[in-house]
C-alpha atoms as a PDB file:
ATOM      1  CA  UNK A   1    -119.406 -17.460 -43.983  1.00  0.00           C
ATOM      2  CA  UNK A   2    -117.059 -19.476 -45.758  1.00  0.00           C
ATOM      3  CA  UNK A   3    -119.277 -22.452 -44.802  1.00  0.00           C
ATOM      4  CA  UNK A   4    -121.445 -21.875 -47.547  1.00  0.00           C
ATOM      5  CA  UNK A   5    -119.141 -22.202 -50.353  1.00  0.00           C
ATOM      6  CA  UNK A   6    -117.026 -19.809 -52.635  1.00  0.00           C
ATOM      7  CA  UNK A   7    -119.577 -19.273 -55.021  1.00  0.00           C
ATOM      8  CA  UNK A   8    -121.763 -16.221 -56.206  1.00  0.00           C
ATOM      9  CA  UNK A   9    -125.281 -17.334 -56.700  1.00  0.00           C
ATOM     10  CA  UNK A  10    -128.774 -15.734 -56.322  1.00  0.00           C
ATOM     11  CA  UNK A  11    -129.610 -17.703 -52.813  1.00  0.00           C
ATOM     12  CA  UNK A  12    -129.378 -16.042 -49.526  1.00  0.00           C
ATOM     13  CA  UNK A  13    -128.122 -18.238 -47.347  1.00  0.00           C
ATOM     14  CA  UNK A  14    -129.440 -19.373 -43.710  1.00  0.00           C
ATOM     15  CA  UNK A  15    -127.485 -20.695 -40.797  1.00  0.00           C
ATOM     16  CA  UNK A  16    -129.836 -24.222 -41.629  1.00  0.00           C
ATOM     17  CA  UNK A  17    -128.420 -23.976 -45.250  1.00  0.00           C
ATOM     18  CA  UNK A  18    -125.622 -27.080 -45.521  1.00  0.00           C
ATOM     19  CA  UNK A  19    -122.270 -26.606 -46.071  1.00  0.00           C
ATOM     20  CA  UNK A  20    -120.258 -26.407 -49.094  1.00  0.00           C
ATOM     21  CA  UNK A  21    -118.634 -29.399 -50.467  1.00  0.00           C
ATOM     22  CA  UNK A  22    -115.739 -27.306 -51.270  1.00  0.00           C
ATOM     23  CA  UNK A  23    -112.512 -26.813 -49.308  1.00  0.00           C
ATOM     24  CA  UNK A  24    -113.477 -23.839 -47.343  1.00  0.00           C
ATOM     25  CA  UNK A  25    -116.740 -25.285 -46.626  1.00  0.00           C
ATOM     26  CA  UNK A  26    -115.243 -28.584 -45.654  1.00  0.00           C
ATOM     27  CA  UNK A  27    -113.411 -26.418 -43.063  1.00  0.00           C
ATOM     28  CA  UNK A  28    -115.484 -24.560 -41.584  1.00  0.00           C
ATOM     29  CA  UNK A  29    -117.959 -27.793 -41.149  1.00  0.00           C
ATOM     30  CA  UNK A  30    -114.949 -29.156 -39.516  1.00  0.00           C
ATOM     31  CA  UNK A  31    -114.829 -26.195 -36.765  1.00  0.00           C
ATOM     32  CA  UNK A  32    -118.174 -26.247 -36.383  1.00  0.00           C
ATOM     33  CA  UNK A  33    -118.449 -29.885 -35.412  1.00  0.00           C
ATOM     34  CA  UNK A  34    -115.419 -29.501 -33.276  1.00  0.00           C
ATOM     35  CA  UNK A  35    -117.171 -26.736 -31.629  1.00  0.00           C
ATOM     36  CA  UNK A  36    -120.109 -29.049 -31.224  1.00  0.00           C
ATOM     37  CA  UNK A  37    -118.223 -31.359 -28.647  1.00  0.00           C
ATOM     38  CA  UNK A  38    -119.478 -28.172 -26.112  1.00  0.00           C
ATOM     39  CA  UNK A  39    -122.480 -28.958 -27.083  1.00  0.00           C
ATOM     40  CA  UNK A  40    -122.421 -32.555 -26.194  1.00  0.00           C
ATOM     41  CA  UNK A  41    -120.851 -31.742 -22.633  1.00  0.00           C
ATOM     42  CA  UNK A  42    -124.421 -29.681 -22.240  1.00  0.00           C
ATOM     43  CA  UNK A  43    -121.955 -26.237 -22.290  1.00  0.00           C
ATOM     44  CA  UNK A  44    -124.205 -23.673 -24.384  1.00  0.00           C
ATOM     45  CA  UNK A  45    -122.407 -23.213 -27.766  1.00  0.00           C
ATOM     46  CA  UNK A  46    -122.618 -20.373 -30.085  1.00  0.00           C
ATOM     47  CA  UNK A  47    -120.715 -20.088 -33.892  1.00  0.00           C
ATOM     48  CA  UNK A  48    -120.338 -17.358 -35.175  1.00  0.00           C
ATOM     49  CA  UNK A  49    -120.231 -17.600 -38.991  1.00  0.00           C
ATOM     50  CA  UNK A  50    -118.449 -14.099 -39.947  1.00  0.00           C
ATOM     51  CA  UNK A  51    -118.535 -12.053 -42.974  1.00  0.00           C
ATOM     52  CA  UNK A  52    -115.590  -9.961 -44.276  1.00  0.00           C
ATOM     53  CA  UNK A  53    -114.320  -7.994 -41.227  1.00  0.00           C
ATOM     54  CA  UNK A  54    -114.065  -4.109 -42.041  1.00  0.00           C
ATOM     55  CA  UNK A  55    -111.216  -2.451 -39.505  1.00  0.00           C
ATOM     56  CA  UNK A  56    -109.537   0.691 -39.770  1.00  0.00           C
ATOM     57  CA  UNK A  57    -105.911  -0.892 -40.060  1.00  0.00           C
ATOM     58  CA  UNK A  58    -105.695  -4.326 -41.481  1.00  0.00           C
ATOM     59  CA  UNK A  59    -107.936  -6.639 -43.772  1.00  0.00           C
ATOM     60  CA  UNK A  60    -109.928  -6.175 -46.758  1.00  0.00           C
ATOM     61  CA  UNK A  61    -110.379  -2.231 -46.061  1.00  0.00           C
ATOM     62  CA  UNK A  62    -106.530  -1.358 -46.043  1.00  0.00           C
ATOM     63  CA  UNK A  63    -105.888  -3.550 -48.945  1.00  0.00           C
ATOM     64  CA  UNK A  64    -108.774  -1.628 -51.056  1.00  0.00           C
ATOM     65  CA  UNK A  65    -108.673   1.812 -49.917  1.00  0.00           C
ATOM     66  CA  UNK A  66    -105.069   1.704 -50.870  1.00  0.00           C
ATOM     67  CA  UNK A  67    -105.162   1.962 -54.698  1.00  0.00           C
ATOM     68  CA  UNK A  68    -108.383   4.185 -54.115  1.00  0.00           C
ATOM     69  CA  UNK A  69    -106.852   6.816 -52.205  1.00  0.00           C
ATOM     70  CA  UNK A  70    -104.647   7.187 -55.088  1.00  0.00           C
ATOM     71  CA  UNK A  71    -107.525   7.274 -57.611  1.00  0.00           C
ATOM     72  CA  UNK A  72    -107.308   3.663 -59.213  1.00  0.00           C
ATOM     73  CA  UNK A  73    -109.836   1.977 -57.454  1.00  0.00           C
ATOM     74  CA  UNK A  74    -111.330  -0.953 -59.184  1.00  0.00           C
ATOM     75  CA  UNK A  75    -113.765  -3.518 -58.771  1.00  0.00           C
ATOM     76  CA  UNK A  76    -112.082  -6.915 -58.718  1.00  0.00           C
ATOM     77  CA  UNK A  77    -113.255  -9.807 -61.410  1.00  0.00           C
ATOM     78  CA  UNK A  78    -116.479  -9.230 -62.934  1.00  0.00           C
ATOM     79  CA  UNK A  79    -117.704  -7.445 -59.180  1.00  0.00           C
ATOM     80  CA  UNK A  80    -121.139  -8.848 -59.577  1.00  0.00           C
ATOM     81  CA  UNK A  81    -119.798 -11.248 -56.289  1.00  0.00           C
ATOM     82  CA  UNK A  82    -121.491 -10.217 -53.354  1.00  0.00           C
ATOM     83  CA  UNK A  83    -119.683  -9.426 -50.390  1.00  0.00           C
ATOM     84  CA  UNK A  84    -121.152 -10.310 -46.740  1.00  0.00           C
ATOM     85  CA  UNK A  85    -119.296  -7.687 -44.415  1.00  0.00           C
ATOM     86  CA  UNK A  86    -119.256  -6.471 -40.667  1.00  0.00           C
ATOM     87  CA  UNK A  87    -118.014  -3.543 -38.963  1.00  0.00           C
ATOM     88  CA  UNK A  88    -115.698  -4.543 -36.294  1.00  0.00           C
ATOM     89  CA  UNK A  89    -117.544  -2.777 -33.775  1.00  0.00           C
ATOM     90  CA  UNK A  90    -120.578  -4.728 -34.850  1.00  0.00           C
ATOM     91  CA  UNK A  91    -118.701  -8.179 -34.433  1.00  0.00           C
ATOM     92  CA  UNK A  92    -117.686  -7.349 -31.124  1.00  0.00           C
ATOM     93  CA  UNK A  93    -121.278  -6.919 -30.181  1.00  0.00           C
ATOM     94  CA  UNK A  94    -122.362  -9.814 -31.545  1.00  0.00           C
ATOM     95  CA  UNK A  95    -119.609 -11.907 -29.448  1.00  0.00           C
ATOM     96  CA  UNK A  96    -120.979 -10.249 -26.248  1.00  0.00           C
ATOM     97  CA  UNK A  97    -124.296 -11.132 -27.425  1.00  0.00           C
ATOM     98  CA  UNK A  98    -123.358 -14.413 -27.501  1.00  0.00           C
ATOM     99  CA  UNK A  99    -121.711 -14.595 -24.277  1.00  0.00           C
ATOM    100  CA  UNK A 100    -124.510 -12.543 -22.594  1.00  0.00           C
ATOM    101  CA  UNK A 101    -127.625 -13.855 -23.898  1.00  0.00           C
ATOM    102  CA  UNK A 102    -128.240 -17.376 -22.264  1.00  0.00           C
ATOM    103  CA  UNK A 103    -131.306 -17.843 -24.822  1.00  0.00           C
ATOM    104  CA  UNK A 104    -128.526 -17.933 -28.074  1.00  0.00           C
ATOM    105  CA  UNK A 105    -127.307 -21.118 -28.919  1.00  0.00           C
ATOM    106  CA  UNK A 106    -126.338 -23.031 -32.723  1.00  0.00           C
ATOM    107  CA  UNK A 107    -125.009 -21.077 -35.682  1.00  0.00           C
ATOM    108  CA  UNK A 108    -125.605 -17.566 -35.774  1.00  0.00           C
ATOM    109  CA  UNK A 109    -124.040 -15.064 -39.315  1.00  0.00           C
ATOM    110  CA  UNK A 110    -122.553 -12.125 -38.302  1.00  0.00           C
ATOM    111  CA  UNK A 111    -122.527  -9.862 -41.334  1.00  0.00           C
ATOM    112  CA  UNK A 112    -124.478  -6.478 -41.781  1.00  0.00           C
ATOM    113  CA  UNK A 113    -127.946  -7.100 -43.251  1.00  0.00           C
ATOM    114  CA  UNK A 114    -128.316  -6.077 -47.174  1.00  0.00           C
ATOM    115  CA  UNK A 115    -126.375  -7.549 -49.812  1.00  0.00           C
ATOM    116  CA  UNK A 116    -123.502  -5.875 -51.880  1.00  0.00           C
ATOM    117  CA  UNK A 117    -121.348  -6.741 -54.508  1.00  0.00           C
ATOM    118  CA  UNK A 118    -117.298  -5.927 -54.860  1.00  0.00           C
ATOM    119  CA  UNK A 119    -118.340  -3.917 -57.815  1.00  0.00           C
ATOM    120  CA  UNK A 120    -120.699  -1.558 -55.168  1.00  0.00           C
ATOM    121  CA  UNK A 121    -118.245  -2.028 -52.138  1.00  0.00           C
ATOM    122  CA  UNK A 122    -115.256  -0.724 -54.545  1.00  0.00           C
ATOM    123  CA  UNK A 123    -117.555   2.699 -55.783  1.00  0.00           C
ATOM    124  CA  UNK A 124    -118.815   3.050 -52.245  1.00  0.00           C
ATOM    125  CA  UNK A 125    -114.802   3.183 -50.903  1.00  0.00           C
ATOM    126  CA  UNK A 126    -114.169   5.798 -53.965  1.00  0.00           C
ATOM    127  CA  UNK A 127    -117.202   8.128 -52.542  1.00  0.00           C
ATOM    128  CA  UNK A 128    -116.467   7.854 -49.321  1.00  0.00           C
ATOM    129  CA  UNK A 129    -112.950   8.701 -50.055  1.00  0.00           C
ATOM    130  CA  UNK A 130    -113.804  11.359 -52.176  1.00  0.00           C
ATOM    131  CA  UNK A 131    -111.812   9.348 -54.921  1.00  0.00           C
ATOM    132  CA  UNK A 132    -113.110   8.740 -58.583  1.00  0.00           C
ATOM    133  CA  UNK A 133    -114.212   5.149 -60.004  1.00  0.00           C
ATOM    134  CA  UNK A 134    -113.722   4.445 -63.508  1.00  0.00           C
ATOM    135  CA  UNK A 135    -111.091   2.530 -64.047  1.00  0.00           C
ATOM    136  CA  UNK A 136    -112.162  -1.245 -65.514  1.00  0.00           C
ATOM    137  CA  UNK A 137    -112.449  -3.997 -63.501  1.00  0.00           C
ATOM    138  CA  UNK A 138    -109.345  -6.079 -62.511  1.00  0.00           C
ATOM    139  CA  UNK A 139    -109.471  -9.295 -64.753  1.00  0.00           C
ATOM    140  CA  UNK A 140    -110.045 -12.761 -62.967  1.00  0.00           C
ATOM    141  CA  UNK A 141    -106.845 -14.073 -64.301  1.00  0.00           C
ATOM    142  CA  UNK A 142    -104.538 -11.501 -62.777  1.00  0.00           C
ATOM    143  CA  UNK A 143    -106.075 -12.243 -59.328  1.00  0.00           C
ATOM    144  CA  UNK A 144    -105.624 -15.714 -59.967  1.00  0.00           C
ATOM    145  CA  UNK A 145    -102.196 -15.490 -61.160  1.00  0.00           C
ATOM    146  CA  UNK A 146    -101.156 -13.172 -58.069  1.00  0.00           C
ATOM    147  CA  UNK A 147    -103.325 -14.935 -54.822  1.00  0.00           C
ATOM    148  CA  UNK A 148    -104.004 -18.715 -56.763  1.00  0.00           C
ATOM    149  CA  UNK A 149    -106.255 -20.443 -54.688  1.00  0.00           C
ATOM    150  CA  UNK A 150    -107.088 -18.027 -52.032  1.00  0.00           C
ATOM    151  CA  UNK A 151    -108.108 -15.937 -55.384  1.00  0.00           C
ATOM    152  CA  UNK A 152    -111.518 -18.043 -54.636  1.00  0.00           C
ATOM    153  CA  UNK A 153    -112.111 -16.042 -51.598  1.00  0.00           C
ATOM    154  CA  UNK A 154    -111.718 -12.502 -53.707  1.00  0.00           C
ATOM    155  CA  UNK A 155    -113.457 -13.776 -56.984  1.00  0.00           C
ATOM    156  CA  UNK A 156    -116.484 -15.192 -55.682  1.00  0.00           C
ATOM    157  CA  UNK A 157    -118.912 -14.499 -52.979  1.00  0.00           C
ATOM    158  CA  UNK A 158    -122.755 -15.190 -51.909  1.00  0.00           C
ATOM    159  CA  UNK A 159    -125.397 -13.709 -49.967  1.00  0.00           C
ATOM    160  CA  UNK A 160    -125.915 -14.087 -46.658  1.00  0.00           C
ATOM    161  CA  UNK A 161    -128.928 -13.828 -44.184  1.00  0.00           C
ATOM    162  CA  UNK A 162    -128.020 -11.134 -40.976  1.00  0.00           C
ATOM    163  CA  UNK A 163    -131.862 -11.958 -39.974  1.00  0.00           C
ATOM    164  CA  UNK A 164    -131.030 -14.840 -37.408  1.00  0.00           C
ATOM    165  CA  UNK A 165    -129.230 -12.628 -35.152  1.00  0.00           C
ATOM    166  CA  UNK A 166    -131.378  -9.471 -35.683  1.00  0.00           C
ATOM    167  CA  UNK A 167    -134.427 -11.741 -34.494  1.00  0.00           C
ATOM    168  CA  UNK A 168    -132.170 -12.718 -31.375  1.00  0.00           C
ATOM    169  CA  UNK A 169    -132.183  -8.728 -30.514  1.00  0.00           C
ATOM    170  CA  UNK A 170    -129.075  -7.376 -32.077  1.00  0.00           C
ATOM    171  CA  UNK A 171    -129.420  -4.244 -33.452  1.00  0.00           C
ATOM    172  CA  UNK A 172    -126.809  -3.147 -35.723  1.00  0.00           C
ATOM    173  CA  UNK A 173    -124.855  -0.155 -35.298  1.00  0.00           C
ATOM    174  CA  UNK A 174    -123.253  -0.380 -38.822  1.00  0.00           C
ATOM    175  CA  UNK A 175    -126.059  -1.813 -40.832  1.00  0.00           C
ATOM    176  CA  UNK A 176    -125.541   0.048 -43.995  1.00  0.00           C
ATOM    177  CA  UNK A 177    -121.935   0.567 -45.923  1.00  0.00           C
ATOM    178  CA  UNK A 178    -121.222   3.799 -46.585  1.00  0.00           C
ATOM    179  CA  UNK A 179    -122.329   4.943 -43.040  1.00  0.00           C
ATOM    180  CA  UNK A 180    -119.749   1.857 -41.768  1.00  0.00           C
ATOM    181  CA  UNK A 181    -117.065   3.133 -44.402  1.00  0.00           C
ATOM    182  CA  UNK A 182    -117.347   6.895 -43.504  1.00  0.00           C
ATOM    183  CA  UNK A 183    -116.343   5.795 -39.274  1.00  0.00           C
ATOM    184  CA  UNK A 184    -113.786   3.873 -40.732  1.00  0.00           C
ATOM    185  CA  UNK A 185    -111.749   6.037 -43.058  1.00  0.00           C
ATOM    186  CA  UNK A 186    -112.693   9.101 -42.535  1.00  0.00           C
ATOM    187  CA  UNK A 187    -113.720   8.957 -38.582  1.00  0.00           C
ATOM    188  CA  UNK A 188    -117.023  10.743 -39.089  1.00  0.00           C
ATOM    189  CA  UNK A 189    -119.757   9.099 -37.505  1.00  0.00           C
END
């Protein structure tokens, strides 16, 4: 989802939305029209423009439940940036779609439908984890200072359409947070 930018903005974006002009959005145009050389050997072709990937072990989710299972939690910058996620179990679906499903073909989002923000994602983690939330939110220049760059990734974020793929027949298993965060850190569900 990186395609459309590192920015936080009121638009929802749509797989026909352009690219960003920014670095990750220069990428991600790149891989796309590398993937697009399938297309021109008539192979079917299907991207897969993913959200923030929530696993039990590694990414985004270990990183932040850390300092809330100790009762620190935070939201990170201001938190009003919105943060397009899928449950892993979700993703995998959607790349058997892809496979399976002769009639998909172009750019497709993967990320659970509804929109939350890092500010919402944070309290939702605390409440799952039976943790409080009050602690202020982390300032932008200390996540700048620690992660630099890649700090763009953390500090901004936009909102992004799931409605592509649920109109190709996906039905989502994890389509609302808390219900994904309760499977994945407290295996209920």
């Amino acid at each position: 989802i990186s395609y459309y930018g590192t920015i936080t903005s009121d638009k929802v974006f749509v797989e026909s939305d352009p690219p960003a002009n920014d670095f990750l959005g220069k990428v991600c145009q790149n891989w796309e029209q590398m993937a697009g050389k399938f297309e021109e050997s008539g192979i079917r072709t299907v991207k897969i423009r993913t959200g923030i990937v929530l696993t039990k072990k590694s990414g985004v989710l270990a990183r932040t439940a850390i300092p809330t299972r100790f009762g620190i939690g935070s939201a990170l910058g201001n938190g009003k940036q919105y943060m397009p996620w899928i449950h892993i179990d979700d993703l995998c679906d959607i790349y058997i779609k892809a496979i399976e499903d002769s009639i998909m073909t172009g750019a497709y989002n993967a990320v659970a439908p509804g929109h939350i923000t890092n500010r919402v994602f944070m309290s939702t983690t605390a409440k799952v984890l039976g943790k409080p939330f009050f602690f202020p939110a982390v300032p932008s220049f200390l996540m700048k200072m620690l992660f630099g760059q890649m700090s763009e990734i953390i500090l901004y974020g936009s909102r992004v359409s799931a409605e592509k793929i649920i109109s190709a027949g996906y039905s989502f298993k994890f389509p609302d947070l808390e219900n994904a965060l309760k499977n994945l850190l407290t295996n209920k569900l």
